[in-house]
C-alpha atoms as a PDB file:
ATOM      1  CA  UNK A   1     -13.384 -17.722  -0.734  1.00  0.00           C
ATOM      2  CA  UNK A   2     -15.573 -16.886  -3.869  1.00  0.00           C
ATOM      3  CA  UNK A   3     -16.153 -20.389  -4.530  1.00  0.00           C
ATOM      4  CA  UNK A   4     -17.605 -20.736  -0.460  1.00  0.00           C
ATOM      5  CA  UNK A   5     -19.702 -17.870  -0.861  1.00  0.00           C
ATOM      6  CA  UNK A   6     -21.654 -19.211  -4.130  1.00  0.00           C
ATOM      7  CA  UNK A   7     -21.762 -22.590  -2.495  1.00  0.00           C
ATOM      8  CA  UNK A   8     -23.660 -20.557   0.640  1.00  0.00           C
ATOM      9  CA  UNK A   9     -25.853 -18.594  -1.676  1.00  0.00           C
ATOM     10  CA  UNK A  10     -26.965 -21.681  -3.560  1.00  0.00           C
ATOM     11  CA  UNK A  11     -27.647 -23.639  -0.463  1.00  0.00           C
ATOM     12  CA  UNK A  12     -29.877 -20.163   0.673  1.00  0.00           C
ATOM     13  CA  UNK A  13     -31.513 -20.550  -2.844  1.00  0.00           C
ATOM     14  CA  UNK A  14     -32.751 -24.177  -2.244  1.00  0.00           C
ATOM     15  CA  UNK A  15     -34.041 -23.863   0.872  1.00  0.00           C
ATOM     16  CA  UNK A  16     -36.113 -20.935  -0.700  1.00  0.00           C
ATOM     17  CA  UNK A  17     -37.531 -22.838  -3.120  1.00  0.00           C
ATOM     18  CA  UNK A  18     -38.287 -25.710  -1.036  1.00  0.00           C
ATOM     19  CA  UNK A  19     -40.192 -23.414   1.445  1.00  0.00           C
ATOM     20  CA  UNK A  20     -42.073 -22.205  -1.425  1.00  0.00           C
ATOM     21  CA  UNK A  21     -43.184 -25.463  -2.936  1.00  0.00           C
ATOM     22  CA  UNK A  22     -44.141 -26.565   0.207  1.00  0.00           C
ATOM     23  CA  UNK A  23     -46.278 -23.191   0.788  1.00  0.00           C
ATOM     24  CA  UNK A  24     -48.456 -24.378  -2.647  1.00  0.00           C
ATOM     25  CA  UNK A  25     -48.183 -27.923  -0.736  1.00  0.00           C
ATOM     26  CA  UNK A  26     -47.553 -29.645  -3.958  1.00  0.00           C
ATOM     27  CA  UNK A  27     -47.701 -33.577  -3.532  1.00  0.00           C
ATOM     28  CA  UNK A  28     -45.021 -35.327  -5.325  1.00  0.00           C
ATOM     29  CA  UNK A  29     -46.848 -38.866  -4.671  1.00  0.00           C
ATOM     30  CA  UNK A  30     -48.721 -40.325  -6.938  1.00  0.00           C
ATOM     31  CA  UNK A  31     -51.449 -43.334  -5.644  1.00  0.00           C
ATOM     32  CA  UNK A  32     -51.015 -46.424  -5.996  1.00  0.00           C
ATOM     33  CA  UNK A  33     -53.960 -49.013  -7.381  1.00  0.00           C
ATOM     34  CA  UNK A  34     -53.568 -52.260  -5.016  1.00  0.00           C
ATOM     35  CA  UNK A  35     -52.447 -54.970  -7.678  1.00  0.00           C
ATOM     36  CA  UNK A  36     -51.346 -52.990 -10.163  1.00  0.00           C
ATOM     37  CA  UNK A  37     -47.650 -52.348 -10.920  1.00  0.00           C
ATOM     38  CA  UNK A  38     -46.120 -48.801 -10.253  1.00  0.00           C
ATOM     39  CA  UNK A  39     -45.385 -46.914 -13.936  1.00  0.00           C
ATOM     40  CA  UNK A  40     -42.614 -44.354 -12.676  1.00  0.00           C
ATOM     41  CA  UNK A  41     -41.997 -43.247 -15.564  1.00  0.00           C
ATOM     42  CA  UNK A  42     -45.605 -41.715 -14.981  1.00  0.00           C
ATOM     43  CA  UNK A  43     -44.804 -40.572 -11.858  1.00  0.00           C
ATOM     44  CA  UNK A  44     -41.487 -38.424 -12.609  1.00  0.00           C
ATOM     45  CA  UNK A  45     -43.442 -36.727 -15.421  1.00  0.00           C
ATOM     46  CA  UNK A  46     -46.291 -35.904 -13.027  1.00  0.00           C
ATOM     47  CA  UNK A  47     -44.165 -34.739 -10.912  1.00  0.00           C
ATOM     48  CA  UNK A  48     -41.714 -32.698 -13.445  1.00  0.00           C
ATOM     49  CA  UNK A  49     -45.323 -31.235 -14.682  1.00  0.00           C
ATOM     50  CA  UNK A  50     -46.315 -30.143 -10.946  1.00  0.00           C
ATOM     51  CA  UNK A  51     -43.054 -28.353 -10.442  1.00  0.00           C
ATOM     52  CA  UNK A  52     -43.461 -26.905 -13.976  1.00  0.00           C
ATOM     53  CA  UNK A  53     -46.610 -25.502 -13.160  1.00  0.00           C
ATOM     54  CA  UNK A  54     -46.083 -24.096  -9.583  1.00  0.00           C
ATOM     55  CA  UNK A  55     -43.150 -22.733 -11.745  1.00  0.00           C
ATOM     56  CA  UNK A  56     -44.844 -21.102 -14.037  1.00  0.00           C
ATOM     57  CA  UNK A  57     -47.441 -19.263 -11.777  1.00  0.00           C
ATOM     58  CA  UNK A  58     -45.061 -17.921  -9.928  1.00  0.00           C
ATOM     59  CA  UNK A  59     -42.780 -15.526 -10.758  1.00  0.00           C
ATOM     60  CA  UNK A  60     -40.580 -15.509  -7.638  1.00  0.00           C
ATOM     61  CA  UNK A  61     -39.844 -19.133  -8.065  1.00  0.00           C
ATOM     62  CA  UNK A  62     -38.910 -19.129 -11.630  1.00  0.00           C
ATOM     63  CA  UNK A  63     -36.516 -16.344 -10.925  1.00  0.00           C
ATOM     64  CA  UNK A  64     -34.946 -18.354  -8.521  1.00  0.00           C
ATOM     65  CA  UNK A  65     -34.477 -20.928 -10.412  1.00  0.00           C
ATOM     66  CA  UNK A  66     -32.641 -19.616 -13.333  1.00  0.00           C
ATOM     67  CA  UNK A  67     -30.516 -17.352 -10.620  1.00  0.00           C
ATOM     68  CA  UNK A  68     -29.602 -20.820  -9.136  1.00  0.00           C
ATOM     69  CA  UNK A  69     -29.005 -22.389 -12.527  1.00  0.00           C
ATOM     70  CA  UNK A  70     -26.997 -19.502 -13.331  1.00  0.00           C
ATOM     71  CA  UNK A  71     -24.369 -19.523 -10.344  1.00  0.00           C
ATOM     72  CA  UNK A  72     -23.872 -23.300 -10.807  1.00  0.00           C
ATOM     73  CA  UNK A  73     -22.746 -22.847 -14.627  1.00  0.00           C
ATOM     74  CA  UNK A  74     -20.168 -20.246 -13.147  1.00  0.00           C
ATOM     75  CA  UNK A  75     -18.877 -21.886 -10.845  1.00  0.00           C
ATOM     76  CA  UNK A  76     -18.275 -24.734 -13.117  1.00  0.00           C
ATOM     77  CA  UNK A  77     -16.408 -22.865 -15.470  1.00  0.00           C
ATOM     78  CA  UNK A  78     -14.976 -21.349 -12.830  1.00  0.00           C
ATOM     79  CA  UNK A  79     -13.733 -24.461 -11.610  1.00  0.00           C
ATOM     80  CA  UNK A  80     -12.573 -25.459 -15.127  1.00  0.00           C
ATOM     81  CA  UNK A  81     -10.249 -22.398 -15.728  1.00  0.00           C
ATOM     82  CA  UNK A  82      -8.977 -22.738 -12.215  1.00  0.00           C
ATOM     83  CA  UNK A  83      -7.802 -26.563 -13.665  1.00  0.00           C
ATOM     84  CA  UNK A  84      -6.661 -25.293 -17.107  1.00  0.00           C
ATOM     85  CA  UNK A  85      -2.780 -24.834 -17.234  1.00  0.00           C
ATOM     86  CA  UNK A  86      -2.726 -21.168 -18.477  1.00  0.00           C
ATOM     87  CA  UNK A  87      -0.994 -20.322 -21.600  1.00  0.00           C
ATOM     88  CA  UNK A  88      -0.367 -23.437 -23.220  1.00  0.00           C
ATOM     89  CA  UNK A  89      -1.001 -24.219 -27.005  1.00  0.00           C
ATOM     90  CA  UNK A  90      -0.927 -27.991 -27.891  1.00  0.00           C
ATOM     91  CA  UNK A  91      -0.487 -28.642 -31.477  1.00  0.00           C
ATOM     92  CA  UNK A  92      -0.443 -32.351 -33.014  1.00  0.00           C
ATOM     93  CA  UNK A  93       3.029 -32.920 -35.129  1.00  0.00           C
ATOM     94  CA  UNK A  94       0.799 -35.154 -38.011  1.00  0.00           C
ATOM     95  CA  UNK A  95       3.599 -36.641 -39.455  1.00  0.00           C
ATOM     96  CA  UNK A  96       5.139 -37.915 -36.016  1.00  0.00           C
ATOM     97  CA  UNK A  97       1.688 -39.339 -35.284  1.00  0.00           C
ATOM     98  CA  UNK A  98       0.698 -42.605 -35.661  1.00  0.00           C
ATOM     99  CA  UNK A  99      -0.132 -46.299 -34.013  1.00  0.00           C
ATOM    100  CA  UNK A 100       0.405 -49.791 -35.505  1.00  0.00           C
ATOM    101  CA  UNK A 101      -0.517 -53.487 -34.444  1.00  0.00           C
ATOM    102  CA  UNK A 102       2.833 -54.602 -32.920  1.00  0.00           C
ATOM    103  CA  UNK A 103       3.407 -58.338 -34.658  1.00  0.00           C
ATOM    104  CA  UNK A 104       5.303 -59.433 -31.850  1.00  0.00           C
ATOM    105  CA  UNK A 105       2.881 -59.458 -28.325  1.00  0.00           C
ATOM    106  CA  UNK A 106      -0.021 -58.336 -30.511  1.00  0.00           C
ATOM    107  CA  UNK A 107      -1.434 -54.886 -28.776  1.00  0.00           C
ATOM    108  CA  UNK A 108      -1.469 -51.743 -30.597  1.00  0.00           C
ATOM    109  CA  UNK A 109       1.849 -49.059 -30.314  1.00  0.00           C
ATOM    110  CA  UNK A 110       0.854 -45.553 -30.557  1.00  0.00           C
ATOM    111  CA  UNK A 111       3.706 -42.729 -31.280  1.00  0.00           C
ATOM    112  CA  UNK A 112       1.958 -39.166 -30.667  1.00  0.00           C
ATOM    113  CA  UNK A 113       4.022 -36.282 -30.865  1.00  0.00           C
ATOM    114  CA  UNK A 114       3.178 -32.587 -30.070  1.00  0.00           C
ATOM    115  CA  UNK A 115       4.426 -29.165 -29.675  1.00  0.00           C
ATOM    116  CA  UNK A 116       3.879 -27.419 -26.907  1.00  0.00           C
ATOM    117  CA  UNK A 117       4.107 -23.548 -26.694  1.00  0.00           C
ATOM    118  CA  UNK A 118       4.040 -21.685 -23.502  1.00  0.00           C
ATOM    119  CA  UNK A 119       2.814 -18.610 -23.853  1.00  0.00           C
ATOM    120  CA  UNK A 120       2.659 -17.429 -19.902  1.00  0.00           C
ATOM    121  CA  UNK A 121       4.757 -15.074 -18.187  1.00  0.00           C
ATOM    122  CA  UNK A 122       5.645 -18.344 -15.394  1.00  0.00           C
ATOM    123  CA  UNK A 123       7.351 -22.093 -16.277  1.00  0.00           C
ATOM    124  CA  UNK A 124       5.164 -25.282 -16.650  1.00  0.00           C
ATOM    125  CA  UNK A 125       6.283 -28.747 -15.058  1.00  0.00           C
ATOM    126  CA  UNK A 126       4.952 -31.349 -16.829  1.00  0.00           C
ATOM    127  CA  UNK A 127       4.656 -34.609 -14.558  1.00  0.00           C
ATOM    128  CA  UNK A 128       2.294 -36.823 -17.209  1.00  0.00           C
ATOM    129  CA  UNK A 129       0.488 -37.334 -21.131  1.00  0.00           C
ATOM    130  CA  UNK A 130      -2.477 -39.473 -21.158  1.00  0.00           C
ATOM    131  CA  UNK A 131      -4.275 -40.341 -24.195  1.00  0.00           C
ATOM    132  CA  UNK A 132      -7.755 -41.789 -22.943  1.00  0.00           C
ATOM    133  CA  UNK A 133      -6.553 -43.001 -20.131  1.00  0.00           C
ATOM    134  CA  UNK A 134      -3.301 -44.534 -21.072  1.00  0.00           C
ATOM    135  CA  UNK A 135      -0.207 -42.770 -19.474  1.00  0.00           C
ATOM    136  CA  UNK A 136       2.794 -42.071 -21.308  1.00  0.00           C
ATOM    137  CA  UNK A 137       5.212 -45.180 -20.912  1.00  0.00           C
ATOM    138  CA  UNK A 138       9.062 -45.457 -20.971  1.00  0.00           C
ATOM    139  CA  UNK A 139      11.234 -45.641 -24.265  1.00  0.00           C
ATOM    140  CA  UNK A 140       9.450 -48.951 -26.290  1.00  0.00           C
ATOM    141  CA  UNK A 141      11.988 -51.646 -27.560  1.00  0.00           C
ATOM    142  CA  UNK A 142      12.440 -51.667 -31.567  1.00  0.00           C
ATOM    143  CA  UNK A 143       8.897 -52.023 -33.435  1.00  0.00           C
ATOM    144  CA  UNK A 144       9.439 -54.755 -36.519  1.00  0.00           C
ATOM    145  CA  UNK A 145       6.488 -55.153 -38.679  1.00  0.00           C
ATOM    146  CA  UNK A 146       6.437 -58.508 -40.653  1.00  0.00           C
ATOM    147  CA  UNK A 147       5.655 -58.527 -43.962  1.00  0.00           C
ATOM    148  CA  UNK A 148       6.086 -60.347 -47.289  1.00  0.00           C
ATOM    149  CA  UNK A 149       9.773 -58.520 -47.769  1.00  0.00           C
ATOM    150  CA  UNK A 150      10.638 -59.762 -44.353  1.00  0.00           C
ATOM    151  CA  UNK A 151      10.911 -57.508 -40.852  1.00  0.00           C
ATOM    152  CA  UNK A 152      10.706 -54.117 -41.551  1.00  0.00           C
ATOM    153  CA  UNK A 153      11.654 -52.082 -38.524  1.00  0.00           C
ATOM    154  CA  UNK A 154       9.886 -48.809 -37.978  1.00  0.00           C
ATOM    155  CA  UNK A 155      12.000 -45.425 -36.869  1.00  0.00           C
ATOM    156  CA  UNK A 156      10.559 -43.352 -33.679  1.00  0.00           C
ATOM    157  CA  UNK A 157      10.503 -39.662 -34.213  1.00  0.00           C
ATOM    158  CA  UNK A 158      13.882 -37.650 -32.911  1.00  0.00           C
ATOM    159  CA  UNK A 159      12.051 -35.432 -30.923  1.00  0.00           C
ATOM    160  CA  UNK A 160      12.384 -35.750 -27.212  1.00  0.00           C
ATOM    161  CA  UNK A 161      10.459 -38.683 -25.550  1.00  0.00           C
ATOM    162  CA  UNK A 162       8.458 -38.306 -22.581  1.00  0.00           C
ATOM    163  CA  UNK A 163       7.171 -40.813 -20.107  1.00  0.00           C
ATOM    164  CA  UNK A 164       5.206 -40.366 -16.810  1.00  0.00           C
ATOM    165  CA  UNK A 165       7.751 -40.639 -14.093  1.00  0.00           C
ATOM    166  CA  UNK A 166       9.683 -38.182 -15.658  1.00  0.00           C
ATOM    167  CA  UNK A 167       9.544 -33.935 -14.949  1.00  0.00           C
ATOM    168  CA  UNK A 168       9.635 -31.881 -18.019  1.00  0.00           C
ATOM    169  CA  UNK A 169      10.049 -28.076 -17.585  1.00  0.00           C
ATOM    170  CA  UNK A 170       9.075 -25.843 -20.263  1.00  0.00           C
ATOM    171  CA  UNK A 171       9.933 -21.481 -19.617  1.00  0.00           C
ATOM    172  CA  UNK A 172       8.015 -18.788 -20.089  1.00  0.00           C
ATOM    173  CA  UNK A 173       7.619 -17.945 -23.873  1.00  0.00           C
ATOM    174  CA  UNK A 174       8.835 -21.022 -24.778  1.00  0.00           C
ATOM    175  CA  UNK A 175       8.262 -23.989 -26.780  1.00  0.00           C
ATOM    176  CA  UNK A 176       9.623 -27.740 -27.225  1.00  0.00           C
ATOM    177  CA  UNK A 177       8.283 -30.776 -29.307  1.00  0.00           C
ATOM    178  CA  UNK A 178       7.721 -34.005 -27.664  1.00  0.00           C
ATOM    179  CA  UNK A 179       6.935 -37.573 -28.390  1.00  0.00           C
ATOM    180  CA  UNK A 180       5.137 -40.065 -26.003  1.00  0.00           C
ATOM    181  CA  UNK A 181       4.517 -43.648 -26.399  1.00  0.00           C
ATOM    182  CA  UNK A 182       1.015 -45.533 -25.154  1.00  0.00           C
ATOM    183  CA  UNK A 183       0.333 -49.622 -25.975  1.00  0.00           C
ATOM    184  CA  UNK A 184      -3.308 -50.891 -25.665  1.00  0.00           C
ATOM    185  CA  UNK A 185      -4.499 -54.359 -25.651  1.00  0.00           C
ATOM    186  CA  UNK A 186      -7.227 -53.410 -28.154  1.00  0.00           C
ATOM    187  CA  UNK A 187      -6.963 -54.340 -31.222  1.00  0.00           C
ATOM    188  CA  UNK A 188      -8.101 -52.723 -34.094  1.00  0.00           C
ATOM    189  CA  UNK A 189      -8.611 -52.933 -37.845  1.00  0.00           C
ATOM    190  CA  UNK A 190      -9.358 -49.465 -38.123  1.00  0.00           C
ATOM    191  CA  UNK A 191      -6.948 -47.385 -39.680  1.00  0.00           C
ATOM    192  CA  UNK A 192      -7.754 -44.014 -37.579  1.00  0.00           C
ATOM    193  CA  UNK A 193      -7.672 -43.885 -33.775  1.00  0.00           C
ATOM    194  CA  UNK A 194      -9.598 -41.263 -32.337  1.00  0.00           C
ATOM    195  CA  UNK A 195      -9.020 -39.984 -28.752  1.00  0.00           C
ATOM    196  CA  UNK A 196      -8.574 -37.093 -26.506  1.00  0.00           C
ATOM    197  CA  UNK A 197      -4.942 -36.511 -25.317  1.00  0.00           C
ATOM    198  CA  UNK A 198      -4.580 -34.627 -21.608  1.00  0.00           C
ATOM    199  CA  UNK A 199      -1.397 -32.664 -20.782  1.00  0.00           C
ATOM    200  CA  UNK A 200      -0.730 -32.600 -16.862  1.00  0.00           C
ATOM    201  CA  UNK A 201       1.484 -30.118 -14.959  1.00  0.00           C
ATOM    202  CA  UNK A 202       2.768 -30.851 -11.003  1.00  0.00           C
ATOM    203  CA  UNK A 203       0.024 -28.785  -9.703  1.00  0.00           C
ATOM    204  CA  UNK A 204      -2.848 -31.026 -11.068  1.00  0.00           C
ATOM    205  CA  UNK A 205      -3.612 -28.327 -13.589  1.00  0.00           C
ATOM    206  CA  UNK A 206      -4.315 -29.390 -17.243  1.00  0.00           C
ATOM    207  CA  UNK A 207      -4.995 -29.316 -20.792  1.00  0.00           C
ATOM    208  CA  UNK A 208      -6.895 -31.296 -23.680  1.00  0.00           C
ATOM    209  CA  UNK A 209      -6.973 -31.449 -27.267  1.00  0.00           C
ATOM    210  CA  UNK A 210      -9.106 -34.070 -29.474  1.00  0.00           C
ATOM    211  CA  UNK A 211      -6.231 -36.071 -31.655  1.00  0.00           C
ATOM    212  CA  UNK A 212      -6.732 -38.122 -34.839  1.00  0.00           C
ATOM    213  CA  UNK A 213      -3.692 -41.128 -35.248  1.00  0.00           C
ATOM    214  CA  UNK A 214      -3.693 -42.332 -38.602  1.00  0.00           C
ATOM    215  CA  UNK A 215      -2.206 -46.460 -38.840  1.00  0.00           C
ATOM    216  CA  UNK A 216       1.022 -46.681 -39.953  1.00  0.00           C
ATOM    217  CA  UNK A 217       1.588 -46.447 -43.999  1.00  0.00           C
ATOM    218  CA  UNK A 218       4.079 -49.236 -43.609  1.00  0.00           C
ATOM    219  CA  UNK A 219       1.271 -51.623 -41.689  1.00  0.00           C
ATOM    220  CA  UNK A 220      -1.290 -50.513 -44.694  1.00  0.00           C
ATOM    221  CA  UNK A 221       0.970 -51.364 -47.094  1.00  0.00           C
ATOM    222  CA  UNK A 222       1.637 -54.716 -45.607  1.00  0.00           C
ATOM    223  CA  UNK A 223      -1.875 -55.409 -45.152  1.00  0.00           C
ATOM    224  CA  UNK A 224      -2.596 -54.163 -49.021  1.00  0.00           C
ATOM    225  CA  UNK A 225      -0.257 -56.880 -49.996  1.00  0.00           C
ATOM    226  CA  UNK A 226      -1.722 -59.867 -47.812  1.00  0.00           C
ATOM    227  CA  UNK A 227      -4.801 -58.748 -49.458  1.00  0.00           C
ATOM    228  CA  UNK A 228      -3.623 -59.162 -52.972  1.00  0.00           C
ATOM    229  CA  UNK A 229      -1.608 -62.296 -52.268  1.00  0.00           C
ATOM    230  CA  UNK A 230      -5.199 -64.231 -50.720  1.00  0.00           C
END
């Protein structure tokens, strides 16, 4: 209801300032020379200068103008708490964290784990993880990294793993430390992934933290010692 009534009061707003700049009959056309091509990057600062002006020398329309700039800004955060599960704390489990460039179908395997705390008086279900896109997939086969000692296979954390497909429930006042797996196709010689990871509840609600995933000390190693040995 609040949301329809700042959508009418913005709507009266335009139409204000529309009648206005039409009162000072401002032209937003610039002429065109016959044979000569149009510059519009003239043109839109001509006209950004004639609105700036009528702007200016009026009072009425400048004070509509921030009041309209105003009630958009609120309504977007408005909109943005409305989307924000409440009362959840993500925090990044560093040592549980990390991706490496899978030697056997050659895309990148990222392990993030997390704890979330619920700190609201009503339960979260949790329906999906993405990391930039990616959404949480199932339980990954065994991750063997081949280096000059032979296969060296790499332990998941012993947290519980979460895919999308799956409903997690966390209480009020509680908390619970997950892992999720993602592959890309991407590969990377970087040794730090950075990336924004986005928790989503069943009621489309959400929440977002900025993550850093450090390369696997076991791959770095490896690639250390292919380094040495060329």
């Amino acid at each position: 209801m609040r949301e329809y009534f700042f959508l009418h009061l913005i709507r009266w707003i335009v139409n204000r300032l529309m009648g206005l700049l039409a009162y000072q009959s401002i032209s937003l056309q610039t002429p065109v020379t016959k044979g000569k091509e149009r510059d519009y990057l003239e043109e839109a600062k001509q006209i950004f200068e004639s609105i700036k002006q009528t702007i200016l020398s009026r009072p009425d329309i400048f004070f509509f103008t921030v009041l309209g700039i105003s009630i958009v800004i609120g309504l977007f955060i408005l909109r943005n708490r409305k989307k924000a599960i409440p009362g959840l704390e993500i925090q990044l489990v560093q040592e549980d964290t990390w991706f490496t460039t899978r030697d056997d179908n050659n895309r990148i395997g990222i392990v993030v784990s997390v704890t979330l705390n619920n700190k609201s008086t009503s339960g979260i279900h949790f329906i999906d993880c993405k990391l930039s896109g990616y959404s949480a997939r199932e339980y990954p086969e065994e991750i063997y990294l081949e280096g000059g000692k032979g296969e060296q296979k790499l332990d998941f954390p012993e947290h519980k793993h979460f895919c999308k497909g799956q409903e997690f429930y966390l209480g009020p006042y509680s908390s619970e430390t997950l892992w999720f797996y993602y592959e890309s196709r991407a590969v990377t010689m970087r040794n730090v992934l950075q990336a924004p990871l986005t928790i989503r509840d069943s009621r489309k609600r959400r929440k977002s933290i900025q993550v850093g995933i450090p390369r696997h000390a076991d791959q770095i190693d490896i690639y250390r010692e292919m380094a040495r040995m060329w």
